[in-house]
C-alpha atoms as a PDB file:
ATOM      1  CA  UNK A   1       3.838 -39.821  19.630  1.00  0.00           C
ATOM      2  CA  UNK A   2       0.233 -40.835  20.010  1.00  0.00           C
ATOM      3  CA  UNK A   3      -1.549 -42.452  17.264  1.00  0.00           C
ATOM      4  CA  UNK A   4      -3.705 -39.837  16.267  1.00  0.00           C
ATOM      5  CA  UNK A   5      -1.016 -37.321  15.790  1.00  0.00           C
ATOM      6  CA  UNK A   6       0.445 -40.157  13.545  1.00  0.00           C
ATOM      7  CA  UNK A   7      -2.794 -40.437  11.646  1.00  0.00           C
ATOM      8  CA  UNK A   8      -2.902 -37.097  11.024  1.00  0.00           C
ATOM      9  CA  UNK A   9       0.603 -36.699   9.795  1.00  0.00           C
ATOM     10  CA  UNK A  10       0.276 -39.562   7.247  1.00  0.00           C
ATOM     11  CA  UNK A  11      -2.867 -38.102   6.136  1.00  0.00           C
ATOM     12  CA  UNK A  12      -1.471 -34.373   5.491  1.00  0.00           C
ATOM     13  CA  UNK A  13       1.066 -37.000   3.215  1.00  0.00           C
ATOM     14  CA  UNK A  14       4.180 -38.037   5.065  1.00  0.00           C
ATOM     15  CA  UNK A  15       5.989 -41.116   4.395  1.00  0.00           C
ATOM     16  CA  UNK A  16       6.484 -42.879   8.006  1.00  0.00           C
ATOM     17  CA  UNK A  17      10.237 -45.021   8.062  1.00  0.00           C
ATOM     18  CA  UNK A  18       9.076 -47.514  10.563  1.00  0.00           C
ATOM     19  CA  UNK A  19      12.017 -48.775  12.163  1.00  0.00           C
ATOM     20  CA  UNK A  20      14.717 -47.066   9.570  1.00  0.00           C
ATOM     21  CA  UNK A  21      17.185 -44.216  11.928  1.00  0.00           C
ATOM     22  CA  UNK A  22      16.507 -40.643  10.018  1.00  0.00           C
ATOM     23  CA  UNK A  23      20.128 -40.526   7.448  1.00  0.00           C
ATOM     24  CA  UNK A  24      18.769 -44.035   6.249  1.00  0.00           C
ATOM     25  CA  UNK A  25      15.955 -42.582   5.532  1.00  0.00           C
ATOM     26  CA  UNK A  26      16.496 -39.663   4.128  1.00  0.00           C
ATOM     27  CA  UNK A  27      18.960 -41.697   1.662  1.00  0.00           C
ATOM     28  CA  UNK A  28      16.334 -43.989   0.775  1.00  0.00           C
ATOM     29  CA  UNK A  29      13.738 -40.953  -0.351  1.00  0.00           C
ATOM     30  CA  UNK A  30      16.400 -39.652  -1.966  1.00  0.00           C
ATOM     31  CA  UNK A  31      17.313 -42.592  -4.001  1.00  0.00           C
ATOM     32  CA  UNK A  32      13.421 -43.408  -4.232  1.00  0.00           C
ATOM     33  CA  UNK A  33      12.817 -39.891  -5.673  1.00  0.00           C
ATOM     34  CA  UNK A  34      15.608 -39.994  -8.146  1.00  0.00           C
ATOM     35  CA  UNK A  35      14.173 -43.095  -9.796  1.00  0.00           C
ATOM     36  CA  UNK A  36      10.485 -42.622  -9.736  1.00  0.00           C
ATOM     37  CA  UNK A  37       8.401 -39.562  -9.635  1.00  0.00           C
ATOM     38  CA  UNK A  38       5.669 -40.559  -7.991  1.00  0.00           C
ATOM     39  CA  UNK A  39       5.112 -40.288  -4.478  1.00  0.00           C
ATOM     40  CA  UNK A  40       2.444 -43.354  -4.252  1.00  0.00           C
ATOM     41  CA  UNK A  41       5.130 -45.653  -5.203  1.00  0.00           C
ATOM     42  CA  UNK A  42       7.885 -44.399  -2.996  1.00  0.00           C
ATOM     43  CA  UNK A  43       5.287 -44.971   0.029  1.00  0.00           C
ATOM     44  CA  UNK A  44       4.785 -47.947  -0.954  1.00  0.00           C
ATOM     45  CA  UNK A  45       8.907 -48.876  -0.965  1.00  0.00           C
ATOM     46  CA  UNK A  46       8.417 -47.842   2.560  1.00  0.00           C
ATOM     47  CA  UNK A  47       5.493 -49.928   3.778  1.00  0.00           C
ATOM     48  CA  UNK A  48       7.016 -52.988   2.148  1.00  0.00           C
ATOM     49  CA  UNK A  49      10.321 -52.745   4.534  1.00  0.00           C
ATOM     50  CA  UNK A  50       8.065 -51.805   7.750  1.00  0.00           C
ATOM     51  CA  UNK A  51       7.244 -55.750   7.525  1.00  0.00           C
END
């Protein structure tokens, strides 16, 4: 995927996984969601594991 088609996806508001295979993810948002309501935080769960 070229990088602006990634620019453009995070800025319509998705949450990129990095590394993380797609049933990880989608357990992590789920978990993420059921705790907090707001999606700022959950991103930011997200950008702290890409490291």
């Amino acid at each position: 995927m070229d990088m602006k088609a990634v620019a453009k996806l995070v800025e319509m508001g998705c949450i990129m996984c990095g590394d993380l295979r797609g049933h990880k993810a989608r357990i992590k948002l789920m978990v993420l969601f059921g705790k907090y309501k707001d999606p700022e935080l959950v991103k930011k769960f997200f950008k702290n594991s890409e490291m």
